[in-house]
Protein backbone atom coordinates (compact mmCIF):
# COMPACT_ATOMS: atom_id res chain seq x y z
CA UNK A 1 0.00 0.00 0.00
CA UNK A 2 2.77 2.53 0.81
CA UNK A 3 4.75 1.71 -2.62
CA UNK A 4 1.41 2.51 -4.27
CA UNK A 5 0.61 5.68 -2.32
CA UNK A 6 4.67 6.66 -3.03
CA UNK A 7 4.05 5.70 -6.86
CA UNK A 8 0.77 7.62 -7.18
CA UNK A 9 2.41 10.93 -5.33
CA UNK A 10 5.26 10.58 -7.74
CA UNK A 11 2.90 10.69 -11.17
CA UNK A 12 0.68 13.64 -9.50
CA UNK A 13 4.51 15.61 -8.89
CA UNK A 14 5.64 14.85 -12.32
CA UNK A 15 2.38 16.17 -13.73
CA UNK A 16 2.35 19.65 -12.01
CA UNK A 17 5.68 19.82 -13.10
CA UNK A 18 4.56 19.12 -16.68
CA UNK A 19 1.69 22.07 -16.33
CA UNK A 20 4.24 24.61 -14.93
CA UNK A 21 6.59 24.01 -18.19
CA UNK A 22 3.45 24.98 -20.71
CA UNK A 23 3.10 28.50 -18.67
CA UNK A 24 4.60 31.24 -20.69
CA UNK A 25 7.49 32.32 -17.54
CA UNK A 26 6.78 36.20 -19.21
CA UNK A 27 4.29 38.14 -21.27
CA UNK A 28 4.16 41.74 -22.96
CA UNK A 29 1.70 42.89 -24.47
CA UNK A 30 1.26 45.96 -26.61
CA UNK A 31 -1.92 47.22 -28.53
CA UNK A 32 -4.79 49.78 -28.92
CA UNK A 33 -6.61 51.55 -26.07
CA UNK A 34 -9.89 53.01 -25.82
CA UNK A 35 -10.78 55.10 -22.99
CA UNK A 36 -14.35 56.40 -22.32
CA UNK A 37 -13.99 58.84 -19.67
CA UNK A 38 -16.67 60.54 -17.55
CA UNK A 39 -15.55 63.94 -16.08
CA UNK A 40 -18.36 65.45 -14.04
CA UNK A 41 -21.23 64.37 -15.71
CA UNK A 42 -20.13 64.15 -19.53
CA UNK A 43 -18.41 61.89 -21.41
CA UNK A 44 -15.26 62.00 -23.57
CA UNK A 45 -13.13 59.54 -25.89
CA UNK A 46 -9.54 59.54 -25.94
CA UNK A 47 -7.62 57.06 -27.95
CA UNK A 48 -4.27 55.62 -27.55
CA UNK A 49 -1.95 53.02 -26.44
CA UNK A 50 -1.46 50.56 -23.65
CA UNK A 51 1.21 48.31 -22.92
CA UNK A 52 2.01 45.52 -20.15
CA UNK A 53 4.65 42.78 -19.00
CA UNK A 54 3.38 40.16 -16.98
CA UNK A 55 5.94 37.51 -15.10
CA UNK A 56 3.94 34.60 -14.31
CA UNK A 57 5.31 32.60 -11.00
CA UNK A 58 2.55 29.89 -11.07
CA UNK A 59 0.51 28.24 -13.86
CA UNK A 60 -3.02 30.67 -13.22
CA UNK A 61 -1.22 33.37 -11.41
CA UNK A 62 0.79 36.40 -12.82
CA UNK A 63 1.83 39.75 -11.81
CA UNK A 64 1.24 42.66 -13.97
CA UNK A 65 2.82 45.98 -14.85
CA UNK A 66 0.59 48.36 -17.18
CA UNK A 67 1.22 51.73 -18.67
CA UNK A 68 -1.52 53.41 -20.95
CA UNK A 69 -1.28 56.80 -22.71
CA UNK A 70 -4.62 58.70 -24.18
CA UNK A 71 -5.29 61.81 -25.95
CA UNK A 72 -8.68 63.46 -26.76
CA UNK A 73 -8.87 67.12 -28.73
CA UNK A 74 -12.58 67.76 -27.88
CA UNK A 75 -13.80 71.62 -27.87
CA UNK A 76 -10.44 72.51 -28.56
CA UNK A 77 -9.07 71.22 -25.66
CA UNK A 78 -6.12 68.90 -25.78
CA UNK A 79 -5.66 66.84 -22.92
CA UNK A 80 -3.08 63.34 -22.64
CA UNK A 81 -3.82 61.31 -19.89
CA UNK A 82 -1.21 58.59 -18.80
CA UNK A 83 -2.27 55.42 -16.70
CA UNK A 84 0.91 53.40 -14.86
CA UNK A 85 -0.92 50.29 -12.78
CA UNK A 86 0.66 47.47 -11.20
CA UNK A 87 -1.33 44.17 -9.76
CA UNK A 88 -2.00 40.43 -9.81
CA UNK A 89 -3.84 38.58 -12.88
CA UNK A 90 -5.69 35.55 -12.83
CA UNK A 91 -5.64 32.92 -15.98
CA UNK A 92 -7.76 30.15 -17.03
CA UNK A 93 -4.91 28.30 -18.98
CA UNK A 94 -6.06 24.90 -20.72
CA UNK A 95 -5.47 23.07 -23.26
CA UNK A 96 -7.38 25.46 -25.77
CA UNK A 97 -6.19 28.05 -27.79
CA UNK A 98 -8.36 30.81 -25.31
CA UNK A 99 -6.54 31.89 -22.84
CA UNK A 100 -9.07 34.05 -20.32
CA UNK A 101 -7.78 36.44 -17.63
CA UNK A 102 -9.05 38.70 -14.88
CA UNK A 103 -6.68 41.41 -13.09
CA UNK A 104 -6.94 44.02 -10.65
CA UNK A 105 -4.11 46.87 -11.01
CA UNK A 106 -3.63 49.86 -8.96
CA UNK A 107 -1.97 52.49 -9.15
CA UNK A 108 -1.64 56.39 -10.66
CA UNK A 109 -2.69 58.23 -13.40
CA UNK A 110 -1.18 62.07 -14.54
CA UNK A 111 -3.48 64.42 -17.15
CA UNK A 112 -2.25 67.40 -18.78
CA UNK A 113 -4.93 69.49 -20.26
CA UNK A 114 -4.17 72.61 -22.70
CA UNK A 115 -6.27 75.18 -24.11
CA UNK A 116 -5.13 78.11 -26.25
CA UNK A 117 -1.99 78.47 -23.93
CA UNK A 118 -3.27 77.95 -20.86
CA UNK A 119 -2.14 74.11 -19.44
CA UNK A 120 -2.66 72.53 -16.28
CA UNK A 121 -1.76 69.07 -14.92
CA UNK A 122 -2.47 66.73 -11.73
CA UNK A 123 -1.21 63.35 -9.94
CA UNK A 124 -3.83 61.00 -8.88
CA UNK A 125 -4.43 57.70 -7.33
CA UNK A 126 -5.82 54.98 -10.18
CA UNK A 127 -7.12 51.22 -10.20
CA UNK A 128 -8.65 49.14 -13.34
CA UNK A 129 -10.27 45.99 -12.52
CA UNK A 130 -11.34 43.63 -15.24
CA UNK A 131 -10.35 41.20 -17.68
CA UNK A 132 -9.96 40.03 -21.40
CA UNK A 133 -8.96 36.80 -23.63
CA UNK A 134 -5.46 35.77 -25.14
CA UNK A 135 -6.30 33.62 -28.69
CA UNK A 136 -2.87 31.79 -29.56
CA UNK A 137 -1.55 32.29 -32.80
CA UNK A 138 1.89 30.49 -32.48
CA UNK A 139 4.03 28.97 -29.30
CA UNK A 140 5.26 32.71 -29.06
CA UNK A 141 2.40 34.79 -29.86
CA UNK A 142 -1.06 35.49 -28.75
CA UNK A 143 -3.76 38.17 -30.06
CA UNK A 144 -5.36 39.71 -27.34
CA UNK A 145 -9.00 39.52 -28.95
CA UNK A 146 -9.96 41.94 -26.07
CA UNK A 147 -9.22 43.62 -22.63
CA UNK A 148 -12.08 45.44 -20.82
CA UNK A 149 -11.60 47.23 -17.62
CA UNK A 150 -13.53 49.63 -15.45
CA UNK A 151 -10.73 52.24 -14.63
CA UNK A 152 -10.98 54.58 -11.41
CA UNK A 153 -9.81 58.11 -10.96
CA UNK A 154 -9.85 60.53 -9.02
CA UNK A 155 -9.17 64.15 -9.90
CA UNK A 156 -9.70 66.98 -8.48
CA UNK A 157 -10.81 67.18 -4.75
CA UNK A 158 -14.62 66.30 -3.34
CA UNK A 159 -17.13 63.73 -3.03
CA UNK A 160 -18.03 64.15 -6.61
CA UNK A 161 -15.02 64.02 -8.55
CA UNK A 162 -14.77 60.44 -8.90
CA UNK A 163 -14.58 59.42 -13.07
CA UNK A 164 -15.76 55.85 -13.82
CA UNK A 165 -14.27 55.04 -17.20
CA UNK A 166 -14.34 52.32 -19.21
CA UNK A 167 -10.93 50.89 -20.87
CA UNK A 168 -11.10 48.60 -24.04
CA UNK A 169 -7.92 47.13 -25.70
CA UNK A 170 -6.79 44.91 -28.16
CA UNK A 171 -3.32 43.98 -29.51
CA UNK A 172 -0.48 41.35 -30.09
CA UNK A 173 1.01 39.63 -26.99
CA UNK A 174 4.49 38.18 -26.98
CA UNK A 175 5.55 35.14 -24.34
CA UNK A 176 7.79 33.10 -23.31
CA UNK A 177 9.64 30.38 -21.55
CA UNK A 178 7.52 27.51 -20.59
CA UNK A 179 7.11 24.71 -23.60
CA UNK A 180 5.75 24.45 -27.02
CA UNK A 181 3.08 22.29 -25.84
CA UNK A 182 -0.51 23.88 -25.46
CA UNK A 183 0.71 27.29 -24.91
């Protein structure tokens, strides 16, 4: 019985060793960024970039660094807002080509607003919670098919100068380490 018990522990190490070896050790991603934001009351669209690098110590576990950078040009206003967010992300790898994640990030976010010569900027705290899918294209690299986040800020002082936006991106993820197989 204890040969068996030994034997049977043996084949369930080798096999979480075999799962840690098809995780990708490292991840960046790079892409398109939509941000809907909502400044006291109304709504504006910036587009940009985003970018993240992801080192993942366990097989559905990763930690995340993200940096975003928007501009909009409404009313002839032209105001960049950069997003730098750090945090743990959750993966459903498998044996399918989908990779799903979820990920909460916090962090800051700095906006710099012009308009005809007159410029202002602030420092603020940040956090995105949400999620997307990874569809593998080769061993290497993934297309992000999409990333949507509910992203937190908070400028300007009082109860009512929170901004929910909404953050939606898409792109080309690179990865590696880990094996070929059913990455």
């Amino acid at each position: 019985m204890r040969k068996l018990f030994l034997v049977s522990a043996l084949f369930l190490f080798l096999g979480l060793s075999a799962i840690a070896q098809d995780t990708p050790k490292a991840e960046v991603f790079g892409g398109y960024s939509y941000l809907r934001a909502s400044v006291v009351g109304a709504g504006f669209n910036f587009n940009g970039a985003s970018g993240s690098f992801a080192f993942n110590p366990s097989h559905w576990w990763g930690i995340v660094g993200d940096v975003g950078g928007y501009h909009n040009s409404d009313f002839g206003t032209s105001t960049n807002l950069i997003t730098y967010l750090f945090g743990p992300r959750f993966s459903a790898r498998g044996h399918s080509r989908l990779t799903p994640f979820v990920q909460a990030l916090f962090g800051g976010a700095h906006v710099n607003a012009s308009f005809i010569g007159i410029s202002n900027s602030e420092n603020t705290f940040a956090a995105a919670l949400g999620g997307g899918i990874d569809a593998r294209v080769t061993h290497s690299f993934s297309f992000r098919v999409i990333q949507a986040e509910f992203l937190f800020t908070k400028f300007t002082d009082g109860a009512d100068n929170r901004q929910n936006n909404a953050r939606i991106s898409t792109g080309i993820v690179y990865r590696w380490g880990g094996s070929e197989n059913n990455q």
